[in-house]
Protein backbone atom coordinates (compact mmCIF):
# COMPACT_ATOMS: atom_id res chain seq x y z
CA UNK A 1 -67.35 59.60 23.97
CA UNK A 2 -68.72 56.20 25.27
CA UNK A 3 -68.86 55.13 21.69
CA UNK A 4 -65.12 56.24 20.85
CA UNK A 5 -63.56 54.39 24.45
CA UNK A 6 -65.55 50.94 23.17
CA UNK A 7 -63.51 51.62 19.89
CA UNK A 8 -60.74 51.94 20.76
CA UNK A 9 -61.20 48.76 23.06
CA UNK A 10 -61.86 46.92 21.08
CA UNK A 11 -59.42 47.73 18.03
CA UNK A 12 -56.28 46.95 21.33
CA UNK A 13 -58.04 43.73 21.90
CA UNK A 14 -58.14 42.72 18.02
CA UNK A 15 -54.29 43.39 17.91
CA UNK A 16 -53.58 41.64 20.62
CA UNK A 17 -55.24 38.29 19.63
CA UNK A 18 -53.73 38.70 16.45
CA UNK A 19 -49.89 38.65 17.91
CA UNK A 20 -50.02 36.25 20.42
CA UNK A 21 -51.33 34.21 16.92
CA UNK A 22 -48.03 35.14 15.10
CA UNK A 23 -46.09 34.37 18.09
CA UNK A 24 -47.33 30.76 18.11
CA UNK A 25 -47.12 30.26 14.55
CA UNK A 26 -43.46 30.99 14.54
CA UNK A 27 -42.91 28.87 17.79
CA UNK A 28 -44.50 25.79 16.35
CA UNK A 29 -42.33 26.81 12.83
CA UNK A 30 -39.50 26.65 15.16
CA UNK A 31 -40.17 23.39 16.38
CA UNK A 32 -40.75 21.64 12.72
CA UNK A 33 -37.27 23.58 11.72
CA UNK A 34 -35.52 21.69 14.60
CA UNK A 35 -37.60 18.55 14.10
CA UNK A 36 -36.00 18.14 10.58
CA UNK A 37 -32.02 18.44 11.87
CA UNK A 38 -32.23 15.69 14.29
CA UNK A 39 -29.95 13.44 13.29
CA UNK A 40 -29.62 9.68 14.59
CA UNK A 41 -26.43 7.51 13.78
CA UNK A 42 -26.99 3.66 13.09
CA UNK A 43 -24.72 1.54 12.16
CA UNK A 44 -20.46 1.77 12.27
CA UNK A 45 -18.98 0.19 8.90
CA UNK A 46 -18.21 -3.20 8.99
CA UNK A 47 -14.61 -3.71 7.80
CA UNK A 48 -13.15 -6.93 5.56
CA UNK A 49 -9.21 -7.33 4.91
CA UNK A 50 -8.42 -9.91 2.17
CA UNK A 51 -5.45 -11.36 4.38
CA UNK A 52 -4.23 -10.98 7.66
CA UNK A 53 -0.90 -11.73 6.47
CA UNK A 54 1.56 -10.02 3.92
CA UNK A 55 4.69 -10.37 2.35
CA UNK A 56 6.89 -7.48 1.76
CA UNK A 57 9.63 -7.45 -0.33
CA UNK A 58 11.36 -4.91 -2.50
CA UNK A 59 10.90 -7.07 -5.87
CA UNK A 60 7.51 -7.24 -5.34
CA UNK A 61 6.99 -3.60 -4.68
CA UNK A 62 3.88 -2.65 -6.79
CA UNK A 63 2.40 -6.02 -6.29
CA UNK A 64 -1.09 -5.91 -4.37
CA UNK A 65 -0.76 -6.71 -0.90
CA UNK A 66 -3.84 -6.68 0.78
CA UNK A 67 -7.45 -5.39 -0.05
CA UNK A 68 -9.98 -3.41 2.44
CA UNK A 69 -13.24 -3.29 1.70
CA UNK A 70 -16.17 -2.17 4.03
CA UNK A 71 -19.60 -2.31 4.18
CA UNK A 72 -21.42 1.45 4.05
CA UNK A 73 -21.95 3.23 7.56
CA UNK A 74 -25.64 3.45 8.24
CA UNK A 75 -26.09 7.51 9.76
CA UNK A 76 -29.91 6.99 9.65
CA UNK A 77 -30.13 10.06 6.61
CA UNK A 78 -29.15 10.08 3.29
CA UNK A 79 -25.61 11.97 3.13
CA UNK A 80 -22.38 12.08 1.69
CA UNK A 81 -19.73 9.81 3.76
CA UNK A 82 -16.01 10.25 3.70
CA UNK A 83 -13.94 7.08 4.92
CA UNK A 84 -10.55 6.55 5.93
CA UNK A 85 -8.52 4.14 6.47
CA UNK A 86 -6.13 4.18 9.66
CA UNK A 87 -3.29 2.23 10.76
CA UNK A 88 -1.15 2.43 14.21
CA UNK A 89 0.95 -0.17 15.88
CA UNK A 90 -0.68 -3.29 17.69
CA UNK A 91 -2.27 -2.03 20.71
CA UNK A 92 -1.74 1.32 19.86
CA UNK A 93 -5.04 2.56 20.16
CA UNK A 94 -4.52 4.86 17.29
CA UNK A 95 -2.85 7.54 19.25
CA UNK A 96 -0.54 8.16 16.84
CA UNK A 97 -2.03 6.93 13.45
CA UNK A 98 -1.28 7.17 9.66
CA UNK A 99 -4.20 7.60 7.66
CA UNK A 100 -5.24 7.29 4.48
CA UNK A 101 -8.32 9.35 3.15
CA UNK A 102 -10.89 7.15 0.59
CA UNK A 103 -13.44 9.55 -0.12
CA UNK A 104 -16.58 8.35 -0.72
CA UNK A 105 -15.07 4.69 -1.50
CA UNK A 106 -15.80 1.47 -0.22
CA UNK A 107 -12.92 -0.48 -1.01
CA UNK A 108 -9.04 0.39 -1.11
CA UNK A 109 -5.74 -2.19 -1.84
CA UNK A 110 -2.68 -1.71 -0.87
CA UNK A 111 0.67 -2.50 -2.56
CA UNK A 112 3.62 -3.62 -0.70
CA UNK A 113 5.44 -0.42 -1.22
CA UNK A 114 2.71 1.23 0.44
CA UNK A 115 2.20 -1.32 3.04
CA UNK A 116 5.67 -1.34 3.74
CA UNK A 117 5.88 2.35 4.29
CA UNK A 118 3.09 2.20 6.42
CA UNK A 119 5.33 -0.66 8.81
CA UNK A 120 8.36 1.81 8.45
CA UNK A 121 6.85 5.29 8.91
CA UNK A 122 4.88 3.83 12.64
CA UNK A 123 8.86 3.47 13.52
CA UNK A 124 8.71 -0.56 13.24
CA UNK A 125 11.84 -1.98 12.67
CA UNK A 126 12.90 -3.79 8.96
CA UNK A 127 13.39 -7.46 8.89
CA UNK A 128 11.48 -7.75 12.11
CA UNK A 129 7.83 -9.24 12.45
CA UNK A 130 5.38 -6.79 13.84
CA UNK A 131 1.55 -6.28 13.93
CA UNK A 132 -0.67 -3.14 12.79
CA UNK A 133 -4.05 -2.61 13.75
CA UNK A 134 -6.54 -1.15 11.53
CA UNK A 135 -10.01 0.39 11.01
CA UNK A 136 -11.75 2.85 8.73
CA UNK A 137 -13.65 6.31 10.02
CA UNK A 138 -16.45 6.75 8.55
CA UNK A 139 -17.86 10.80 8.71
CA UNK A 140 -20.27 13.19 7.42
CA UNK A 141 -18.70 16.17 8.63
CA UNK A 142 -19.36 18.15 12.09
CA UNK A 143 -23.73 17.06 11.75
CA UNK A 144 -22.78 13.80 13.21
CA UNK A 145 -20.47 12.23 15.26
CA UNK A 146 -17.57 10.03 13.38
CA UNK A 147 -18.23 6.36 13.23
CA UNK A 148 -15.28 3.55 13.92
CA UNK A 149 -15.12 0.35 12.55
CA UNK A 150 -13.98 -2.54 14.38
CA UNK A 151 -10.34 -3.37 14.23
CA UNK A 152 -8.45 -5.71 11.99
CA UNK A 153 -4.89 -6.46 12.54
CA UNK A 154 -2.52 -7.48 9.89
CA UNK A 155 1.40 -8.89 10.43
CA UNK A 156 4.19 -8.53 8.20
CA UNK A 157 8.24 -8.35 7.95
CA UNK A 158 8.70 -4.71 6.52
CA UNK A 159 11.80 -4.20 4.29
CA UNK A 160 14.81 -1.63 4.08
CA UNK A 161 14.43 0.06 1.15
CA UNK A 162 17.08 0.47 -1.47
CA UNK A 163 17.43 1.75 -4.52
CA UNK A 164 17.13 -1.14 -7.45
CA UNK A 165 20.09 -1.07 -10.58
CA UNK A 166 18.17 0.44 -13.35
CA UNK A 167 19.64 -2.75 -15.55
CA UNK A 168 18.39 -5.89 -15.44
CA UNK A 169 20.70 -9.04 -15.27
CA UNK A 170 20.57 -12.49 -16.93
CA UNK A 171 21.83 -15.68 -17.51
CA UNK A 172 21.93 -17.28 -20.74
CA UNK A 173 23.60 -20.29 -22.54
CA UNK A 174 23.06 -24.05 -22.31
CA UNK A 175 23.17 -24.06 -18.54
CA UNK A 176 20.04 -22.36 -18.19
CA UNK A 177 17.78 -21.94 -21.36
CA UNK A 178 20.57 -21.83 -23.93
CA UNK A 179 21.61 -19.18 -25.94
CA UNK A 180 18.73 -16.70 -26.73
CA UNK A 181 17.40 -17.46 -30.53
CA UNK A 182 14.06 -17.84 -31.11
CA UNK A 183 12.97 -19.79 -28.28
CA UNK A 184 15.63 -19.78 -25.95
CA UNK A 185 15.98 -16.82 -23.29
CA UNK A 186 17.67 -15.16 -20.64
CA UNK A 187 16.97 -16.31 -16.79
CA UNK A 188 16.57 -12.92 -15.30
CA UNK A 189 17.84 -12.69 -11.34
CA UNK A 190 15.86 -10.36 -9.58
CA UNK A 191 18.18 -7.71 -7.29
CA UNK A 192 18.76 -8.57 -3.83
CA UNK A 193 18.59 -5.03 -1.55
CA UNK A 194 20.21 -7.26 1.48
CA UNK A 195 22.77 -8.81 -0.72
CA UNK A 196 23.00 -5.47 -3.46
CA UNK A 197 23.45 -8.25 -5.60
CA UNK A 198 21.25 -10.19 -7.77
CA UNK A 199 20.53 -13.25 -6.26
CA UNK A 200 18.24 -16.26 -7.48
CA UNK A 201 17.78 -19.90 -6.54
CA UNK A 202 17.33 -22.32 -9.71
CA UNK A 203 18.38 -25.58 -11.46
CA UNK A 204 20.94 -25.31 -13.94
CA UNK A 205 21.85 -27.96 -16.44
CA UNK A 206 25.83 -29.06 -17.07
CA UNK A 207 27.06 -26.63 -19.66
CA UNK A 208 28.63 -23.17 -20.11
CA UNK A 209 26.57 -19.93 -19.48
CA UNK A 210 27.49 -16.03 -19.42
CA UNK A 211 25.44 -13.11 -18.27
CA UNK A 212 24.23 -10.01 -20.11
CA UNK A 213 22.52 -6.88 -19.60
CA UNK A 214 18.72 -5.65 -20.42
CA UNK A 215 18.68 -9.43 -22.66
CA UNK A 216 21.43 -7.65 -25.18
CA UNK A 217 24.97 -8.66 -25.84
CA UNK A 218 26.33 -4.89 -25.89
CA UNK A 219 26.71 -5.40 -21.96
CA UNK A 220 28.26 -8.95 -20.99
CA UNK A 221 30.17 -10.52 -18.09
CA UNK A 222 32.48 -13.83 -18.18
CA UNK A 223 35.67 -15.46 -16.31
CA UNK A 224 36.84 -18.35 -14.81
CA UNK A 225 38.00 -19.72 -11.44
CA UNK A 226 36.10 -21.84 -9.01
CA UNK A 227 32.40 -20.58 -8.82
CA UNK A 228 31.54 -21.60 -5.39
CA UNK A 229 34.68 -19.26 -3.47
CA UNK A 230 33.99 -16.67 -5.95
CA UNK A 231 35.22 -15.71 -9.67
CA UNK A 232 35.97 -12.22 -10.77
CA UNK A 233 34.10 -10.87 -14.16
CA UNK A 234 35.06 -8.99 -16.92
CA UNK A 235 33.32 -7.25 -19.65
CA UNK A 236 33.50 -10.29 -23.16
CA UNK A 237 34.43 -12.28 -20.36
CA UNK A 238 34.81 -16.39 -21.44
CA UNK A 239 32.44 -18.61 -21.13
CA UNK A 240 31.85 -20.19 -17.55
CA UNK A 241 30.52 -24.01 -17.17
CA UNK A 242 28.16 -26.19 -14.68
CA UNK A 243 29.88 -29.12 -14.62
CA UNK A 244 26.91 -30.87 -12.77
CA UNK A 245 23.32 -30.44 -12.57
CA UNK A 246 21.26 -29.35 -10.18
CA UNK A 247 19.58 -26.70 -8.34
CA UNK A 248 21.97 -23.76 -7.08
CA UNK A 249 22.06 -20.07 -5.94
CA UNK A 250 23.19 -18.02 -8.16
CA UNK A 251 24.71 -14.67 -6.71
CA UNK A 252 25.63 -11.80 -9.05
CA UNK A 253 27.51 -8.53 -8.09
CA UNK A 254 28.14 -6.09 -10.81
CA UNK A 255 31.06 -3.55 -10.13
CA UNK A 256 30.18 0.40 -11.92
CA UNK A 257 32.40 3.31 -12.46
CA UNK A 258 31.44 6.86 -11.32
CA UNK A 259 29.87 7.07 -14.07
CA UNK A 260 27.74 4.12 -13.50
CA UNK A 261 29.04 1.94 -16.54
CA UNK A 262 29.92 -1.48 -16.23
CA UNK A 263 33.57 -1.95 -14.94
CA UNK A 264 32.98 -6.00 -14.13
CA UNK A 265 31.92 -8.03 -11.68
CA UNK A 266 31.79 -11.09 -9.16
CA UNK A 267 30.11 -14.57 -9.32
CA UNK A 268 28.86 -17.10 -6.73
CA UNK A 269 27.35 -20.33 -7.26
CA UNK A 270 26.42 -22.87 -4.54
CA UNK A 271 24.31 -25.45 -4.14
């Protein structure tokens, strides 16, 4: 009976060492597990803007207006970062903010049409000057919190957009570049949204000159009058004249029927 009690004694203690040994082998797993999820953030992205400055015009729509580019943010782990780029009025403090998402880029450029939307849509007023701030997020989900860069401002004069004439307008004949051949060709004026008329600035030589659609004669305008208080144009119109050089504005309104065909026209030219 003695020999059976020891026994069994012994057999409870054995057990008993061997769990509390289990117990701290999962408490110091426990620890390494945690060990490896700590997480430690390092270093914001550093943000560059190629200008401070933009112009915005509707003619110059898809031209590149400004360039961001930033320098990686530093987490202190290897993981995938997504970036984006916000913008909010000056001294905003991005309460109300338009973003753009980058993905895993470091660099983005803006075109004036997308600039200019970006003006617009924070409710800033066209053909005003204003100021937006912006920075670029930089985040790797919910393991860490989301990084800021510092903030860059950049001013601009956003437009009024308006829909652009899908033809184009030129002049041609010996007051500009001659008559189109093979070398001579037509002075195109770009569309004015302000003016809805095509308006350009240039020097014109003494000499007769019409104007013509998409550089083809099938579409023409001509008259006569006095070009500087205005001079109605019809379609085969005659020939109009400089009669002395220099540089003027040239300011081109084309009239179109419901149907949006050429009907005529009117024609400005000052110095």
């Amino acid at each position: 009976m003695v020999l059976f009690l020891f026994l069994n004694f012994m057999k409870n203690w054995f057990l008993n060492i061997a769990a509390s040994a289990v117990v701290l082998l999962s408490f110091t797993a426990c620890e390494k597990d945690e060990t490896k999820v700590t997480i430690a953030t390092a270093g914001a992205p550093v943000l560059t803007a190629s200008a401070t400055t933009a112009t915005l015009s509707q003619p110059m729509a898809n031209d590149n207006a400004v360039k961001y580019t930033w320098a990686p943010a530093n987490f202190g782990f290897a993981a995938a970062t997504t970036y984006t780029l916000q913008f909010d009025k000056k001294g905003g403090n991005f309460s109300k903010p338009i973003s753009i998402n980058a993905g895993s880029a470091t660099t983005r450029t803006l075109r004036v049409t997308e600039l200019n939307d970006i003006f617009i849509n924070l409710g800033l007023p066209a053909d005003a000057a204003a100021q937006v701030d912006v920075r670029v997020l930089a985040s790797v989900g919910t393991t860490a919190p989301t990084q800021a860069s510092a903030v860059s401002t950049i001013a601009a004069t956003p437009y009024d957009f308006c829909a652009i004439p899908k033809d184009s307008w030129g002049l041609v004949g010996p007051a500009g570049d001659g008559w189109p051949g093979a070398t001579a060709t037509d002075i195109v004026l770009p569309y004015d949204c302000k003016a809805r008329a095509y308006v350009l600035r240039m020097p014109l030589n003494a000499g007769p000159f019409k104007f013509r659609a998409n550089k083809d004669w099938g579409t023409n305008l001509g008259g006569a009058g006095n070009l500087t208080s205005g001079v109605p144009l019809t379609l085969n119109g005659s020939d109009l004249t400089i009669a002395t050089a220099g540089t003027y504005t040239v300011k081109l309104v084309v009239a179109v029927d419901a149907a949006d065909k050429v009907t005529g026209g009117t024609l400005t030219v000052t110095p």
